[in-house]
N, C-alpha and C. Protein backbone atom coordinates (compact mmCIF):
# COMPACT_ATOMS: atom_id res chain seq x y z
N UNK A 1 -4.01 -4.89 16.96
CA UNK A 1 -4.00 -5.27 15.56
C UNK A 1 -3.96 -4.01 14.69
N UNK A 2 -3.00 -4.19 13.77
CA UNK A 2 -3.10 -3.02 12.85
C UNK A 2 -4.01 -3.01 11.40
N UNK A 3 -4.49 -1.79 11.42
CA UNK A 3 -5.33 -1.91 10.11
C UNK A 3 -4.38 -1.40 8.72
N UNK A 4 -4.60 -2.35 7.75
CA UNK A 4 -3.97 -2.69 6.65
C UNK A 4 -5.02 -2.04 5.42
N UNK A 5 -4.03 -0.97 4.98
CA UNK A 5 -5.01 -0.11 3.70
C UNK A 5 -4.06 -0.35 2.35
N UNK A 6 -4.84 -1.19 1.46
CA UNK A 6 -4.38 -1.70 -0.18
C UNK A 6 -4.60 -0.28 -0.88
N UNK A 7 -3.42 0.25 -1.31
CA UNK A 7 -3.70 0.88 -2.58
C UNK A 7 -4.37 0.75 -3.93
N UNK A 8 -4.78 1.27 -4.82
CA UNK A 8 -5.94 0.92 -5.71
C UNK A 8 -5.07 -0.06 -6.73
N UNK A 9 -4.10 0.67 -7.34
CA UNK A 9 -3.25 -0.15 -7.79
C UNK A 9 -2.50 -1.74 -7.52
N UNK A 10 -2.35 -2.05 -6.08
CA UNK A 10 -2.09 -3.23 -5.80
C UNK A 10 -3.47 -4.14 -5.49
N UNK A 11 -4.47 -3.45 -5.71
CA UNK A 11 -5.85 -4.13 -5.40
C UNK A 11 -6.19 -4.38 -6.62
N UNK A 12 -6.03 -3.94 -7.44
CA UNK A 12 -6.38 -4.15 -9.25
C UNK A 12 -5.21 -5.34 -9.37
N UNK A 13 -4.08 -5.70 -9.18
CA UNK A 13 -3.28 -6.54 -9.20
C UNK A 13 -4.36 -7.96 -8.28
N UNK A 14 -4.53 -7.40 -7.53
CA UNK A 14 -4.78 -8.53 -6.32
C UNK A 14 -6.46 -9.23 -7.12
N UNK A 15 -6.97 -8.43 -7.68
CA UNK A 15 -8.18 -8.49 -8.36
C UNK A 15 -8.03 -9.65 -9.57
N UNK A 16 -6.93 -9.24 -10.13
CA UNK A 16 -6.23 -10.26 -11.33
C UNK A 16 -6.00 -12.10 -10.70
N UNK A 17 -5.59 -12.01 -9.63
CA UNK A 17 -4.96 -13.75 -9.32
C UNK A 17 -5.87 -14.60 -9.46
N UNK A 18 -4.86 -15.77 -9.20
CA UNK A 18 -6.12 -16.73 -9.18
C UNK A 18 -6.57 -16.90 -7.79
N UNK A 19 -7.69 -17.65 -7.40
CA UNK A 19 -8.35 -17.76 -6.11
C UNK A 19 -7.58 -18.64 -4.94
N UNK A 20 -6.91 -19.22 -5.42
CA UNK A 20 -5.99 -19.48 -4.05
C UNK A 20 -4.54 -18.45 -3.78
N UNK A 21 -3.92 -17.93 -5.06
CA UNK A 21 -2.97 -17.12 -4.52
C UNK A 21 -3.60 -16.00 -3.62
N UNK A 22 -4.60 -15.28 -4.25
CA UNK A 22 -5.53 -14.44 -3.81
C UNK A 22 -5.67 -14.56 -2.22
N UNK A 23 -6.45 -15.95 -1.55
CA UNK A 23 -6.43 -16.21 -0.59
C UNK A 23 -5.30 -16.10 0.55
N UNK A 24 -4.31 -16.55 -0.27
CA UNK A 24 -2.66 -16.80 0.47
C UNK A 24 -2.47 -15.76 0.86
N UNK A 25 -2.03 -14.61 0.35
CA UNK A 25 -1.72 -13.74 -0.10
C UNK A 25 -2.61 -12.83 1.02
N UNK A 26 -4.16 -12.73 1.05
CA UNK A 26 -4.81 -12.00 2.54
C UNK A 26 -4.52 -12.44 3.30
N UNK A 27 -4.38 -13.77 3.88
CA UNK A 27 -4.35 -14.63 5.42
C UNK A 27 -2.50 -13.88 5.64
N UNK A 28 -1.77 -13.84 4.35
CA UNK A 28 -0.70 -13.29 5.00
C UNK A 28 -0.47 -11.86 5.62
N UNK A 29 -1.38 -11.01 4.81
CA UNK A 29 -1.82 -9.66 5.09
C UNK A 29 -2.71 -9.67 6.50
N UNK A 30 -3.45 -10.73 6.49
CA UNK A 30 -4.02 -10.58 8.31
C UNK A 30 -2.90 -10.95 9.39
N UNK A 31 -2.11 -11.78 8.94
CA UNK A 31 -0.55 -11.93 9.75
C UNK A 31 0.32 -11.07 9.94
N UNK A 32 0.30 -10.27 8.97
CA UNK A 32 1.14 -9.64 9.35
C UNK A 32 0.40 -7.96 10.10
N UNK A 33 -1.12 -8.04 9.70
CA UNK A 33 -1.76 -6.83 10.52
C UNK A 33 -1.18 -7.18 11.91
N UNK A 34 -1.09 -8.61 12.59
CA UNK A 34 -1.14 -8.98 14.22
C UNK A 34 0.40 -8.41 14.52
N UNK A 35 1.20 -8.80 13.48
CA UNK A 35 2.63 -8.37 14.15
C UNK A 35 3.61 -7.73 12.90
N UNK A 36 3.26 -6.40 12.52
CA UNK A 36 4.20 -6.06 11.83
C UNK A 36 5.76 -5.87 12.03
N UNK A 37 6.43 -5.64 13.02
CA UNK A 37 7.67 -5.55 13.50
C UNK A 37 8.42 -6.81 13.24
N UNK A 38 7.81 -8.09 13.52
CA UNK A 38 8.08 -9.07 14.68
C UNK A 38 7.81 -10.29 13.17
N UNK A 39 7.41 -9.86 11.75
CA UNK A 39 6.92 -10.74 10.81
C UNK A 39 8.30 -11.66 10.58
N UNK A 40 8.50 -12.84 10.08
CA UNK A 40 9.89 -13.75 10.11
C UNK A 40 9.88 -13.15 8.67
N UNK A 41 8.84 -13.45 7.81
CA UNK A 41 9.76 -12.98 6.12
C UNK A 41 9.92 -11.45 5.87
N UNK A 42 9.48 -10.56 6.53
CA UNK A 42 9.97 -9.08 6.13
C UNK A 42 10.79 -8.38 6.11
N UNK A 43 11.24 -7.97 5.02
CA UNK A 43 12.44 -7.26 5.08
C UNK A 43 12.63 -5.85 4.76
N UNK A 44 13.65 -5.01 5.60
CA UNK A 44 13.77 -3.64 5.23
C UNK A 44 14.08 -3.28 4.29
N UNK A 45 13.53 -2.57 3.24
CA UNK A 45 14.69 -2.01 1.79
C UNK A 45 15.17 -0.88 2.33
N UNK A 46 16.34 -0.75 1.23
CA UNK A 46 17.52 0.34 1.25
C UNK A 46 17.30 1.45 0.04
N UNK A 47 18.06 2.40 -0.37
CA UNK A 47 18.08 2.90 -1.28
C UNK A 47 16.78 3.94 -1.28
N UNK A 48 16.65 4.08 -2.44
CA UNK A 48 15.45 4.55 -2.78
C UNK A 48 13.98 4.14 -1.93
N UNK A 49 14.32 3.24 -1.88
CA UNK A 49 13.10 2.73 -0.96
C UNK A 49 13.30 2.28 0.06
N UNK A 50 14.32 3.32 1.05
CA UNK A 50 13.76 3.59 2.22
C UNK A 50 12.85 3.31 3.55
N UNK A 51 12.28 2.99 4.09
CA UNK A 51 11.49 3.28 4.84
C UNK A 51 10.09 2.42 4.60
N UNK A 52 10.35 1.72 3.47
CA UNK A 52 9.16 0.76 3.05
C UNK A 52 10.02 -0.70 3.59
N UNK A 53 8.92 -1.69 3.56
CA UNK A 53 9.25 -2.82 3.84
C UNK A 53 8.48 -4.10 3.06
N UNK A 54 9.10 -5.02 2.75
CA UNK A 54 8.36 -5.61 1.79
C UNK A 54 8.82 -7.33 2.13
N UNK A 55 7.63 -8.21 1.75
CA UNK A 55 7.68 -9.88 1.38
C UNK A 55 6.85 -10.29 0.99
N UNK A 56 7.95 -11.50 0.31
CA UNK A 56 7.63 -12.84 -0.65
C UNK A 56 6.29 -13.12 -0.44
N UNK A 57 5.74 -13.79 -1.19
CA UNK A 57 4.76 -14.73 -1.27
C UNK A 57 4.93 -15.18 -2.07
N UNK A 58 5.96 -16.60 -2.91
CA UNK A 58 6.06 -17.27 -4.03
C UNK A 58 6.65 -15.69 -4.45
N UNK A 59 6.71 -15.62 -6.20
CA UNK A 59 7.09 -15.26 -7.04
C UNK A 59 6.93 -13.42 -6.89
N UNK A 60 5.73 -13.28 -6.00
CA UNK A 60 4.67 -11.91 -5.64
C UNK A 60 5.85 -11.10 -4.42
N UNK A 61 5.67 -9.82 -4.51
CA UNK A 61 6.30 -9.30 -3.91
C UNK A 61 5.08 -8.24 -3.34
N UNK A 62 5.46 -7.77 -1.93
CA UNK A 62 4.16 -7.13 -1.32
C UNK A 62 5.01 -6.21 -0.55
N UNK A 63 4.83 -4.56 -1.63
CA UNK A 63 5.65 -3.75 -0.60
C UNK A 63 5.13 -2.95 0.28
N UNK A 64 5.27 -2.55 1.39
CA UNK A 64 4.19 -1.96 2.11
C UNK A 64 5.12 -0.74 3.39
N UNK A 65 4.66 0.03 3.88
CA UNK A 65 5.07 0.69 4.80
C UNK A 65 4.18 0.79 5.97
N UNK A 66 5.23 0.95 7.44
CA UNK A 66 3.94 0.89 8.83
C UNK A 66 3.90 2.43 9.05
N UNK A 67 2.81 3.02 9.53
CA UNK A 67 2.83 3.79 10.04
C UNK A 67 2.42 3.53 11.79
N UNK A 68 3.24 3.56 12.58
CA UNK A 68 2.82 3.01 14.33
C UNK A 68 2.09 4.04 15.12
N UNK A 69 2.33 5.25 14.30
CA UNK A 69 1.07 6.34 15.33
C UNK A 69 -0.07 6.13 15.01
N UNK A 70 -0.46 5.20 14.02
CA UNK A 70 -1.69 5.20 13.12
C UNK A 70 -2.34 3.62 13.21
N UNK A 71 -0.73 3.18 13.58
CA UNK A 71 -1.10 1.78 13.69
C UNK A 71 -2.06 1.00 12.30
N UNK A 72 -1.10 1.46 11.43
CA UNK A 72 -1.89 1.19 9.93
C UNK A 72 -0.73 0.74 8.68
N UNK A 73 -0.85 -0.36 8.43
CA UNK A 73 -0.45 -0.74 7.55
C UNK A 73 -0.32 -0.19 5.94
N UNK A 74 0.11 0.55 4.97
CA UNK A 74 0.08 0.81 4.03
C UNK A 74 0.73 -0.32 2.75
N UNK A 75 -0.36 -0.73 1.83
CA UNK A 75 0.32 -1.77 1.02
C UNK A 75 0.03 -1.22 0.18
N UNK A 76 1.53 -0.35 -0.86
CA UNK A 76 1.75 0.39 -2.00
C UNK A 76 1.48 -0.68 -3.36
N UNK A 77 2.27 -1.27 -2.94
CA UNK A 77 2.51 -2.60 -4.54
C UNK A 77 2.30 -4.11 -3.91
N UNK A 78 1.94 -4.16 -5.35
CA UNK A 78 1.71 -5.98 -5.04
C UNK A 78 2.18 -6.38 -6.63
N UNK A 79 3.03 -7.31 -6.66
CA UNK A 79 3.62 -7.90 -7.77
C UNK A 79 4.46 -9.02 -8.06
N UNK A 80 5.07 -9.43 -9.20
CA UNK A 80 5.86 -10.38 -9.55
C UNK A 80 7.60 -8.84 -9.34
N UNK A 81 8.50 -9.64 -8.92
CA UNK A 81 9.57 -9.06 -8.58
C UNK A 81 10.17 -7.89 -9.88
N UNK A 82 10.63 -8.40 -11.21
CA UNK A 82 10.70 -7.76 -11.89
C UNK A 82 9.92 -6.36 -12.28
N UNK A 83 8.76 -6.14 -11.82
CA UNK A 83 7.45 -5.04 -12.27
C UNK A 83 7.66 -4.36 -10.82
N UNK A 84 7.71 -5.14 -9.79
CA UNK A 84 7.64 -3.89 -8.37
C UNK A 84 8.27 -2.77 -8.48
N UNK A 85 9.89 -3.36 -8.81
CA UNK A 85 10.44 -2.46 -8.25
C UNK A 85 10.86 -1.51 -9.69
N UNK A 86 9.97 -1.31 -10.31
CA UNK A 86 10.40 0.05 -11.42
C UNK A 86 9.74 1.03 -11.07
């Protein structure tokens, strides 16, 4: 299982929801600690963003990068689509 570290910034976001997106939204973050490679909604970005990988939850976008020597999840942003990616 990989350990999953929220940036302060997407945790102040995550701090904001309401209590069931909130919920959704971790149980998917413990899903995807079990199998980051292997997740059905994740997808690679291109461009500028590189090397990060990011998914849906409804409207929320959750971008994150693996590190596998570390076996650690990094979750940069958490947002509505329009605000992530500026």
């Amino acid at each position: 299982m990989y350990r999953v570290v929220v940036h302060h910034r997407a945790a102040n976001y995550l701090k904001r929801l309401p209590q069931p997106q909130k919920k959704r939204i971790k149980k998917l973050l413990h899903d995807l600690a079990l199998n980051p490679s292997n997740h059905p909604n994740v997808k690679s970005m291109v461009g500028e963003w590189a090397g990060y990988r990011r998914f849906r939850v409804g409207d929320i976008r959750i971008i994150f990068w693996v590190e596998n020597s570390e076996e650690t999840i990094y979750v940069d942003y958490v947002g509505p689509r329009g605000d992530v990616y500026k």
